[in-house]
PDB file of N, CA and C in Angstrom:
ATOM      1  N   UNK A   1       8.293 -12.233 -31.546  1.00  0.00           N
ATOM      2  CA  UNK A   1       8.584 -11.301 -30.480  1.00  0.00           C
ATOM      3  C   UNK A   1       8.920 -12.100 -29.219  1.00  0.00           C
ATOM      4  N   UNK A   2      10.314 -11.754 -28.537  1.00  0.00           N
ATOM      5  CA  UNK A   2       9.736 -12.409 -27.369  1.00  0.00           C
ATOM      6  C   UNK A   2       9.660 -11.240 -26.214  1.00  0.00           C
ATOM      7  N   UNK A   3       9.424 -12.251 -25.421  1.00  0.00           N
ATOM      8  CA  UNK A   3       8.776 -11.493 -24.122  1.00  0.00           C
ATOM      9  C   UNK A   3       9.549 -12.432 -22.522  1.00  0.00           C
ATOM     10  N   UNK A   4       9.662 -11.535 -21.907  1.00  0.00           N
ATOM     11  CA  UNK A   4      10.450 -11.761 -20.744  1.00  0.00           C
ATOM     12  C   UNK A   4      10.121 -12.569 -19.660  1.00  0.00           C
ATOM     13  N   UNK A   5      10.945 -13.311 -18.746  1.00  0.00           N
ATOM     14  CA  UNK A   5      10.297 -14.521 -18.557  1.00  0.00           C
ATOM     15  C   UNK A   5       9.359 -13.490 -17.077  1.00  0.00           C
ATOM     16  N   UNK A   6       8.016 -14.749 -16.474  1.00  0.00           N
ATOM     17  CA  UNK A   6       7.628 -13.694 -15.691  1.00  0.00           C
ATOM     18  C   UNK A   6       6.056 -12.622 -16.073  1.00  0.00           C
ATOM     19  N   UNK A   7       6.191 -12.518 -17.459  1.00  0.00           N
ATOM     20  CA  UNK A   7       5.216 -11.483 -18.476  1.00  0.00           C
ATOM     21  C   UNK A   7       4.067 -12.071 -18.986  1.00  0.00           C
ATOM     22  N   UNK A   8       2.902 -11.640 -18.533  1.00  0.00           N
ATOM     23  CA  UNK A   8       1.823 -12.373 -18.799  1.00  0.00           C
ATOM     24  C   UNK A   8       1.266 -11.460 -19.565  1.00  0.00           C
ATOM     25  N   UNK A   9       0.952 -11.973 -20.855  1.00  0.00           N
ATOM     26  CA  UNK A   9       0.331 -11.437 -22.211  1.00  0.00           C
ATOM     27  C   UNK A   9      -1.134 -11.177 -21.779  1.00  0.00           C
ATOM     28  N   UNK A  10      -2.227 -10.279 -22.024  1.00  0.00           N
ATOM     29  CA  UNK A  10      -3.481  -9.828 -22.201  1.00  0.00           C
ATOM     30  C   UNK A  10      -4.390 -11.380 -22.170  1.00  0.00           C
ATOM     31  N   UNK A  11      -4.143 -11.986 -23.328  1.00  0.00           N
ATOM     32  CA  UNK A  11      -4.615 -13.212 -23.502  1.00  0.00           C
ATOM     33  C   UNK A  11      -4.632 -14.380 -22.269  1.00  0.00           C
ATOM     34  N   UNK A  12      -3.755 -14.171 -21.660  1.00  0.00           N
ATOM     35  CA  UNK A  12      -3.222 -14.967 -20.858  1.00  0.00           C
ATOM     36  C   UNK A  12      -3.777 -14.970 -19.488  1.00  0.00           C
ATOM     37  N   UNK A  13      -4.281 -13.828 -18.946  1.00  0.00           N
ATOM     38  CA  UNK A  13      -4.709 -13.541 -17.808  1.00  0.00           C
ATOM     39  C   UNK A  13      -5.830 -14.268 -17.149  1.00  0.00           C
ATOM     40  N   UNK A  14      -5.907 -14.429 -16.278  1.00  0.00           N
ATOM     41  CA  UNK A  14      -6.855 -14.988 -15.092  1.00  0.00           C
ATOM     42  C   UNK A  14      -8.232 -14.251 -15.675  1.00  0.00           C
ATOM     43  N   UNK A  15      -9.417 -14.889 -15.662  1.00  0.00           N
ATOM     44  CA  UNK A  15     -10.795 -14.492 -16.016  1.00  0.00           C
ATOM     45  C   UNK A  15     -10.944 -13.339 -14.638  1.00  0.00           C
ATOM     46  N   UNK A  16     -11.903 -12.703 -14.951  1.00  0.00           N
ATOM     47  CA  UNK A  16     -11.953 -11.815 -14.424  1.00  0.00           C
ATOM     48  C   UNK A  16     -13.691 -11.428 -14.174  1.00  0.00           C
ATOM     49  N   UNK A  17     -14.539 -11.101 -12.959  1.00  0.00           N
ATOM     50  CA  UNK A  17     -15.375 -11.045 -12.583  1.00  0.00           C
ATOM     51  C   UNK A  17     -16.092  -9.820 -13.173  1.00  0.00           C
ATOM     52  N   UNK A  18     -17.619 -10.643 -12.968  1.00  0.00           N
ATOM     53  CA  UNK A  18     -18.944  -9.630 -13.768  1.00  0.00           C
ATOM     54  C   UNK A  18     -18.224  -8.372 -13.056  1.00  0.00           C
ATOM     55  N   UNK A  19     -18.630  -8.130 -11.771  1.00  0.00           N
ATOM     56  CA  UNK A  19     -18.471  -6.806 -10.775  1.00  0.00           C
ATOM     57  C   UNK A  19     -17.295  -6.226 -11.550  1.00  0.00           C
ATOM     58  N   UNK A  20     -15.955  -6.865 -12.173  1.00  0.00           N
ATOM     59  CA  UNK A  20     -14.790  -6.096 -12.010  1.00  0.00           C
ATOM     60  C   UNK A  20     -15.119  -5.845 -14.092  1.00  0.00           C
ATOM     61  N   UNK A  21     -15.976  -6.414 -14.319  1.00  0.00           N
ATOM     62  CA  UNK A  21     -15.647  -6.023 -15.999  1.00  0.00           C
ATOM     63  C   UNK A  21     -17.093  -4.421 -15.957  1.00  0.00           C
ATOM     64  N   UNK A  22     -18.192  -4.698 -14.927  1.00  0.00           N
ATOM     65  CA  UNK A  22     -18.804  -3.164 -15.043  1.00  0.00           C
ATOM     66  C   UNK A  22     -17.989  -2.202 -14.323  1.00  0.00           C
ATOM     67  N   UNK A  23     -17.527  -1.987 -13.474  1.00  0.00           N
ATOM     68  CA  UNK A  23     -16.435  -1.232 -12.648  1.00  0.00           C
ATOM     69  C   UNK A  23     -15.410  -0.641 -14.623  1.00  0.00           C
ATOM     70  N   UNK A  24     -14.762  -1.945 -14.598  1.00  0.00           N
ATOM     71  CA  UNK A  24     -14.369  -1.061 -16.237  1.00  0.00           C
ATOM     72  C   UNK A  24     -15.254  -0.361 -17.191  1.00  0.00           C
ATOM     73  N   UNK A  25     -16.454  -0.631 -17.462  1.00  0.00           N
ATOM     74  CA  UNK A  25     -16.505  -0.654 -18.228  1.00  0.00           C
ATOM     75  C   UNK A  25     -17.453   1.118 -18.112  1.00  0.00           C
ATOM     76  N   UNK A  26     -17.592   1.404 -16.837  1.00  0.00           N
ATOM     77  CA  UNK A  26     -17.872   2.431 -15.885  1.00  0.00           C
ATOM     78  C   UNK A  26     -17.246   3.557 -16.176  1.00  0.00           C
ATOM     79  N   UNK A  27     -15.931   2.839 -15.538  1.00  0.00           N
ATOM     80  CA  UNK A  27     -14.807   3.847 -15.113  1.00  0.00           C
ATOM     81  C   UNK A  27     -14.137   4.327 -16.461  1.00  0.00           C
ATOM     82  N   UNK A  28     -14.503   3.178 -18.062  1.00  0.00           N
ATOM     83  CA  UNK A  28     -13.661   4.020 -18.679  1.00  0.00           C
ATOM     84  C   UNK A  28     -14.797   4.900 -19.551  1.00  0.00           C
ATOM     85  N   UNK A  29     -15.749   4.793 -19.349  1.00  0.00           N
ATOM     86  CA  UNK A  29     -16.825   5.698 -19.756  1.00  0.00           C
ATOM     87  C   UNK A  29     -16.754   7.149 -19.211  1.00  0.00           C
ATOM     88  N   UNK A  30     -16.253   7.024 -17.694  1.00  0.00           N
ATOM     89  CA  UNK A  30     -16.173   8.308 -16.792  1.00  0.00           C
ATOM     90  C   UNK A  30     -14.688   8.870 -17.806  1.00  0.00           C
ATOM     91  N   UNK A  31     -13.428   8.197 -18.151  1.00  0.00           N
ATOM     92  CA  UNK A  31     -12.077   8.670 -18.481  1.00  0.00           C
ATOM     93  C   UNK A  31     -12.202   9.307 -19.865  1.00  0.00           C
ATOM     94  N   UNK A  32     -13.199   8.190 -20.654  1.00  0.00           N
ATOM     95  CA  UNK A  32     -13.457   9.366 -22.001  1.00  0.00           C
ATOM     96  C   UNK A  32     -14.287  10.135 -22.331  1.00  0.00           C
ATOM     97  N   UNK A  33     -15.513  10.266 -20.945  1.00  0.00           N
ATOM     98  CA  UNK A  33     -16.108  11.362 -21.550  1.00  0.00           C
ATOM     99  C   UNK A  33     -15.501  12.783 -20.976  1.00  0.00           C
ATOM    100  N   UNK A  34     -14.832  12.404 -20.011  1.00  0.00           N
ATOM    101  CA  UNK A  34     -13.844  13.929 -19.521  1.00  0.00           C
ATOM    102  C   UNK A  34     -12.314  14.041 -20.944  1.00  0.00           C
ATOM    103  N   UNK A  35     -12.157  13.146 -21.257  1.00  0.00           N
ATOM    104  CA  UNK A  35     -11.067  13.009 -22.594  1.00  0.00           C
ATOM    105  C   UNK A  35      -9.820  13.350 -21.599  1.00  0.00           C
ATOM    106  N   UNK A  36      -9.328  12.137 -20.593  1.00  0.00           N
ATOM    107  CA  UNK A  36      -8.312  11.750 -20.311  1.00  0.00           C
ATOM    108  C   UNK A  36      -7.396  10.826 -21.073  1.00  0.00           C
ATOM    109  N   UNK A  37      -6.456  10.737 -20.594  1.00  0.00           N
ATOM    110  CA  UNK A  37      -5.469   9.479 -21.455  1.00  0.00           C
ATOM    111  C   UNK A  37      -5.082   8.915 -20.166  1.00  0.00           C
ATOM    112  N   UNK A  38      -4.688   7.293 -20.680  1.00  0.00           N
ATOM    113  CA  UNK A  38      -4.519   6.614 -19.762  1.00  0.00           C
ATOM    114  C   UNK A  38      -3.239   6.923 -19.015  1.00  0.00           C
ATOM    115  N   UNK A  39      -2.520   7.824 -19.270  1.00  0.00           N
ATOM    116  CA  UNK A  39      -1.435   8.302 -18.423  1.00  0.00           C
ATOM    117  C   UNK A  39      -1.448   9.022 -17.417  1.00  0.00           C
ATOM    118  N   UNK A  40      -2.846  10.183 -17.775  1.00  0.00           N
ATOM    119  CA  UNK A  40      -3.336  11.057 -16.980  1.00  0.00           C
ATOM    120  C   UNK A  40      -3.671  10.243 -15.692  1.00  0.00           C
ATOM    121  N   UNK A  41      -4.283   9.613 -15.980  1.00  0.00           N
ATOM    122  CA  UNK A  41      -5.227   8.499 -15.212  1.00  0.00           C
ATOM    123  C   UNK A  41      -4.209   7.958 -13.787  1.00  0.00           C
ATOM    124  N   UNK A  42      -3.289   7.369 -14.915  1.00  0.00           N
ATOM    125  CA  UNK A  42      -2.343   6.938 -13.634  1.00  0.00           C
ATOM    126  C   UNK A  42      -1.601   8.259 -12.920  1.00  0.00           C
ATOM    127  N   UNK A  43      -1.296   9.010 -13.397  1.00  0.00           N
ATOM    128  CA  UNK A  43      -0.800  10.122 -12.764  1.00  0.00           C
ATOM    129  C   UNK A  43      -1.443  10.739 -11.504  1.00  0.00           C
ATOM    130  N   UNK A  44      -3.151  10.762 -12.031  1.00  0.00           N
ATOM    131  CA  UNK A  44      -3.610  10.865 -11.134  1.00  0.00           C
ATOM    132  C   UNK A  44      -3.983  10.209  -9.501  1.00  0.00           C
ATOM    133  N   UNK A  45      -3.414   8.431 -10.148  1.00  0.00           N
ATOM    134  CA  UNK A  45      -4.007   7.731  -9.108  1.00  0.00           C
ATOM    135  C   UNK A  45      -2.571   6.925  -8.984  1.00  0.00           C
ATOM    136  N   UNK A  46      -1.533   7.531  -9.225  1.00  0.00           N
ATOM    137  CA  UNK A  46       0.068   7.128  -8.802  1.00  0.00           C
ATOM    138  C   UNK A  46       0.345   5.683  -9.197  1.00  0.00           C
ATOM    139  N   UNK A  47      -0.201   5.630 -10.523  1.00  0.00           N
ATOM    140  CA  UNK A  47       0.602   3.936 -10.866  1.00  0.00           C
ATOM    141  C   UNK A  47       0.437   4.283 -12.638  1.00  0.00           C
ATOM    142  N   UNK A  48       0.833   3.579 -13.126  1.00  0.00           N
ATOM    143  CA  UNK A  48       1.307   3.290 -14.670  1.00  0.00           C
ATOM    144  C   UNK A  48       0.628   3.202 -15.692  1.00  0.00           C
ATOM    145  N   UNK A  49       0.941   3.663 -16.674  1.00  0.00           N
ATOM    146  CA  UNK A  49       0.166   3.672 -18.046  1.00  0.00           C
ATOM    147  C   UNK A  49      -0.835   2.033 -18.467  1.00  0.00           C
ATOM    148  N   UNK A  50      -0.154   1.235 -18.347  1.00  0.00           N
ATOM    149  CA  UNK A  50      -0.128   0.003 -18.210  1.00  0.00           C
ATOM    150  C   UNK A  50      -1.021  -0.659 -17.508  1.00  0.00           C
ATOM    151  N   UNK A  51      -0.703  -0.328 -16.246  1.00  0.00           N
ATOM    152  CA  UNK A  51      -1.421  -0.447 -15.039  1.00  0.00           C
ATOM    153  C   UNK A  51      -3.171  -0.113 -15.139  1.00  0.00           C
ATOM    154  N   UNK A  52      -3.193   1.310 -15.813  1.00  0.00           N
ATOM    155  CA  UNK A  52      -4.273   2.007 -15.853  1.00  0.00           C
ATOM    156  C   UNK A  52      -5.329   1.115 -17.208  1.00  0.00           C
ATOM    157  N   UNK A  53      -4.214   0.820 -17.980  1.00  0.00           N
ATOM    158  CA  UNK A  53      -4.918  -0.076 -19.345  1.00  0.00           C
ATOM    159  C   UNK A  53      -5.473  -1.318 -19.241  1.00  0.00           C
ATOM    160  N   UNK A  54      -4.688  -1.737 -18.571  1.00  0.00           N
ATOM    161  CA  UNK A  54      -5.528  -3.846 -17.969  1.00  0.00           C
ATOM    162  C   UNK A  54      -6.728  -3.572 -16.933  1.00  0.00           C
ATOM    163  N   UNK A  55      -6.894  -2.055 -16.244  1.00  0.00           N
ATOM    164  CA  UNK A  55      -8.061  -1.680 -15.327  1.00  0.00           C
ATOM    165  C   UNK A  55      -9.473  -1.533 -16.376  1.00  0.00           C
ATOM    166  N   UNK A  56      -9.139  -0.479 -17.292  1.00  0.00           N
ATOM    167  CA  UNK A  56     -10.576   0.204 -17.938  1.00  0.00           C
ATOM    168  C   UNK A  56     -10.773  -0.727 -19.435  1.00  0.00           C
ATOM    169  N   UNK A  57      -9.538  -1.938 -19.584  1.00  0.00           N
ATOM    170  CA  UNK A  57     -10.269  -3.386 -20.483  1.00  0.00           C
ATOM    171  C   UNK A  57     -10.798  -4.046 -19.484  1.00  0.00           C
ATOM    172  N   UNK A  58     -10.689  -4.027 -18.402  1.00  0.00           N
ATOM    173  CA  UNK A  58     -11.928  -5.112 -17.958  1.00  0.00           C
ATOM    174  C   UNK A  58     -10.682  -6.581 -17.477  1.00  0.00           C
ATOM    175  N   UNK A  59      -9.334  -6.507 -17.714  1.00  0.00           N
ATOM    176  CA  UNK A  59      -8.862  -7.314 -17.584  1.00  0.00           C
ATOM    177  C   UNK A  59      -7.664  -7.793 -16.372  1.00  0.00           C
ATOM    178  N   UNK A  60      -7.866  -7.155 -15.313  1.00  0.00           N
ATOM    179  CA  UNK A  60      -7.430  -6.972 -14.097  1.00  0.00           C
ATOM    180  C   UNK A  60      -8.567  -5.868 -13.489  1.00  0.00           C
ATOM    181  N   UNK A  61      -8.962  -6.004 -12.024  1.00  0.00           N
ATOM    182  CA  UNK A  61      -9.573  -5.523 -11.438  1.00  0.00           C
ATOM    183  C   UNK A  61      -8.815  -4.295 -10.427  1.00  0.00           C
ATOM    184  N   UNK A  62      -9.525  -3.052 -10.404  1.00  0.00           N
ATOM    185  CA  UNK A  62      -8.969  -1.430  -9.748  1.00  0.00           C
ATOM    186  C   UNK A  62      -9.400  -2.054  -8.178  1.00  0.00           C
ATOM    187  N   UNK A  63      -7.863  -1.655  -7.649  1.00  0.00           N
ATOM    188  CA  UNK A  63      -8.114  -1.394  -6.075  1.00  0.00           C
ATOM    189  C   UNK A  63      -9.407  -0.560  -5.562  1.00  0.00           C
ATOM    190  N   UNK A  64      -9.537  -0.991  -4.224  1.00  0.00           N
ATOM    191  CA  UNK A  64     -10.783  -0.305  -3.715  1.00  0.00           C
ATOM    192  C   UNK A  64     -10.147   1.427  -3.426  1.00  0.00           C
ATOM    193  N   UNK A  65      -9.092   1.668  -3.048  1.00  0.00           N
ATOM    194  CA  UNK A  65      -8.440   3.040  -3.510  1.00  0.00           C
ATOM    195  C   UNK A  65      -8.499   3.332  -4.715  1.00  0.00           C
ATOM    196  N   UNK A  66      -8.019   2.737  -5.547  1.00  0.00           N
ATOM    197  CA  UNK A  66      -7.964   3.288  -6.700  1.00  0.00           C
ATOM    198  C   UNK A  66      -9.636   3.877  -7.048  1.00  0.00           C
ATOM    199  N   UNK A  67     -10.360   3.047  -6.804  1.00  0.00           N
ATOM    200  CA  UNK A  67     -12.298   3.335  -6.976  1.00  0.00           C
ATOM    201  C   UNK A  67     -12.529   4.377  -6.731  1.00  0.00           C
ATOM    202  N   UNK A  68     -11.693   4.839  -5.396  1.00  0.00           N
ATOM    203  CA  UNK A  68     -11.943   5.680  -4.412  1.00  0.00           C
ATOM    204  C   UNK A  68     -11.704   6.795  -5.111  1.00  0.00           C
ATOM    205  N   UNK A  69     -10.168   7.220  -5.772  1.00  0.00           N
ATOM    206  CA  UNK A  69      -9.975   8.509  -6.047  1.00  0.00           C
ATOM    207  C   UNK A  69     -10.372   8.354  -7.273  1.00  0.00           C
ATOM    208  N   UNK A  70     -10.769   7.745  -8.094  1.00  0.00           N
ATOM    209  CA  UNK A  70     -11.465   8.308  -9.115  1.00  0.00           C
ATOM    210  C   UNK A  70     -12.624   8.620  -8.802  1.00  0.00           C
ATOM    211  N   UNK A  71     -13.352   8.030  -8.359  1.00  0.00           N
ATOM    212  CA  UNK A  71     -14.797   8.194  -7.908  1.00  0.00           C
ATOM    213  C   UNK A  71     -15.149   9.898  -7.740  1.00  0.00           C
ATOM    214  N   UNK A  72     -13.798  10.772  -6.388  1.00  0.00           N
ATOM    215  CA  UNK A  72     -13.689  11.493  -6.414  1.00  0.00           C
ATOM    216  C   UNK A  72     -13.486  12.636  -7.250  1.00  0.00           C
ATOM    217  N   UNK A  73     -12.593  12.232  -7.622  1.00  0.00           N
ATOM    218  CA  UNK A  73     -12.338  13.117  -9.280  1.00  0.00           C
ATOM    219  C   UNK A  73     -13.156  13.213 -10.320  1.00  0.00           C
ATOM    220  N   UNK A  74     -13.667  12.471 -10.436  1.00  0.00           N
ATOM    221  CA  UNK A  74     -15.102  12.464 -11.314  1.00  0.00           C
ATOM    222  C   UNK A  74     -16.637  12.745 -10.576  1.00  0.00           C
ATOM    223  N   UNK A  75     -16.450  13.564  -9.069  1.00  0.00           N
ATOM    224  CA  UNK A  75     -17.631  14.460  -8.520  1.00  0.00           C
ATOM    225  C   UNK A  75     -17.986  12.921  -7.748  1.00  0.00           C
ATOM    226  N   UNK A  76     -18.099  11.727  -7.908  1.00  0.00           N
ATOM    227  CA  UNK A  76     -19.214  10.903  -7.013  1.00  0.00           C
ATOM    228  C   UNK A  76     -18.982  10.988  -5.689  1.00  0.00           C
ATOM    229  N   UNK A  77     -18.421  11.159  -4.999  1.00  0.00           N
ATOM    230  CA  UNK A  77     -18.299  10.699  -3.471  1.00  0.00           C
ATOM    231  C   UNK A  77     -17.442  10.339  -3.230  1.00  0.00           C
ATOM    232  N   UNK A  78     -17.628   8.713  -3.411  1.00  0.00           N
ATOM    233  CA  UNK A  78     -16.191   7.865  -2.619  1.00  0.00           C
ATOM    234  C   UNK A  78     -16.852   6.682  -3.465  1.00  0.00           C
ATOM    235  N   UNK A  79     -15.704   5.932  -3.536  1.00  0.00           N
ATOM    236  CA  UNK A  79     -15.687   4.336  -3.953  1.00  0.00           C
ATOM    237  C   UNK A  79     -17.388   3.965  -4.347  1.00  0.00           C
ATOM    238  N   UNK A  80     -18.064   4.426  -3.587  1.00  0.00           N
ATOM    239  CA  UNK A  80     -19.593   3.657  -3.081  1.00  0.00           C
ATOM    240  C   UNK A  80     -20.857   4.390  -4.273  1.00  0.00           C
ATOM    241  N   UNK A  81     -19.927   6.004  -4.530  1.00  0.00           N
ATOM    242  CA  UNK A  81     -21.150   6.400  -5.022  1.00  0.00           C
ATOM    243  C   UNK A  81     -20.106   5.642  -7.211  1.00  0.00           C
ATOM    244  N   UNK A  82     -19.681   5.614  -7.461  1.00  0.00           N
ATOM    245  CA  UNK A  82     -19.018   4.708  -8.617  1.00  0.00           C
ATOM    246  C   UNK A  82     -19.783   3.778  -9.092  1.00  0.00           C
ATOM    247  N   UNK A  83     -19.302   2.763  -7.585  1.00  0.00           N
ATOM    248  CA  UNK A  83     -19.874   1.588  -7.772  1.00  0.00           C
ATOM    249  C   UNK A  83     -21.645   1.282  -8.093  1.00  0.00           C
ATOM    250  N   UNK A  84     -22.380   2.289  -7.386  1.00  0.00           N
ATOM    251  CA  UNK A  84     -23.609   2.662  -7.715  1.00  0.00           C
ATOM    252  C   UNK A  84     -23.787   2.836  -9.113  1.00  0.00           C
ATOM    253  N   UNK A  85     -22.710   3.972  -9.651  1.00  0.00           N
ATOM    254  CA  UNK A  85     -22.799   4.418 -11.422  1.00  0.00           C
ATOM    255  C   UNK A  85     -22.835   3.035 -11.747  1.00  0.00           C
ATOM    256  N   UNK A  86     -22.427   2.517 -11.930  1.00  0.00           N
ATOM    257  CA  UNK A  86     -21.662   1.296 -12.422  1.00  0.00           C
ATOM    258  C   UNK A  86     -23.247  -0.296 -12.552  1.00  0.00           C
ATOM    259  N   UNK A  87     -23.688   0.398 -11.280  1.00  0.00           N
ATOM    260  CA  UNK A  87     -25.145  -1.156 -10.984  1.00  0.00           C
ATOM    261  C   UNK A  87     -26.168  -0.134 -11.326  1.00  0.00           C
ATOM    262  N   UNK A  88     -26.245   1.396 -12.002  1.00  0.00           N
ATOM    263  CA  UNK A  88     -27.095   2.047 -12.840  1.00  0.00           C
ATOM    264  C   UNK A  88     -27.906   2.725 -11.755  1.00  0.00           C
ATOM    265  N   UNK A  89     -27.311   2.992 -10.577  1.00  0.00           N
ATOM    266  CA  UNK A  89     -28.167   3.299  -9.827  1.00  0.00           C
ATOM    267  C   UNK A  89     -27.809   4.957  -9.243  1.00  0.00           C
ATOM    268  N   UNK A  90     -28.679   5.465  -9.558  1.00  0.00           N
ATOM    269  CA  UNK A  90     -28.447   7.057  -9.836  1.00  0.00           C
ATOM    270  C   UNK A  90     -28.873   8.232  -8.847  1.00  0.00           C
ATOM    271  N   UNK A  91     -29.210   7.754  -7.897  1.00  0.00           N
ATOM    272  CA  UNK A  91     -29.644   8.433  -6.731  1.00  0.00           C
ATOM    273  C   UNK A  91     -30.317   7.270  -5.239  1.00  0.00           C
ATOM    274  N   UNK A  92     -29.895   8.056  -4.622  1.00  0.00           N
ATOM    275  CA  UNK A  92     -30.359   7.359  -2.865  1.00  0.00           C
ATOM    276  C   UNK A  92     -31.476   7.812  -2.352  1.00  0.00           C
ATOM    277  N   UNK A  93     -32.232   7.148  -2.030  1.00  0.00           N
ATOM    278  CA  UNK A  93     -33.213   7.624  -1.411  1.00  0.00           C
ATOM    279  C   UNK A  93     -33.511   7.241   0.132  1.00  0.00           C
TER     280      UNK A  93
END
């Protein structure tokens, strides 16, 4: 197969941080238990099928917007109450 110059294969990518692999691993827990598709996803948050797929593997890290409107869409708050889901932490006191 080839591939275009420029195109960085899955394999290939820059390691990627603890924080940004629970954030995935979060966020795609939140996408399938509502039974979205990753198209929805981007639709919802205005970028690409693609885009949405290297986020919820864990293998590129979601803008702090992007956190944001999902966060929303899935009832938490904003960016902050996510990131909480995410470090297991389930209420403020």
């Amino acid at each position: 197969m080839r591939y275009c110059e420029g195109v960085v294969r899955n394999n290939e990518m820059a390691p990627v941080s603890a924080t940004t692999k629970v954030i995935a691993e979060t966020t795609r827990g939140l996408i399938e238990a509502e039974g979205l598709s990753q198209e929805q996803v981007g639709k919802l948050l205005g970028r690409s099928q693609s885009y949405v797929s290297t986020r919820i593997k864990g293998l590129q890290p979601w803008t702090t917007e992007d956190i944001d409107a999902l966060a929303k869409h899935f009832g938490l708050g904003n960016a902050f109450g996510l990131i909480d889901k995410a470090r297991g932490i389930t209420e403020r006191k």
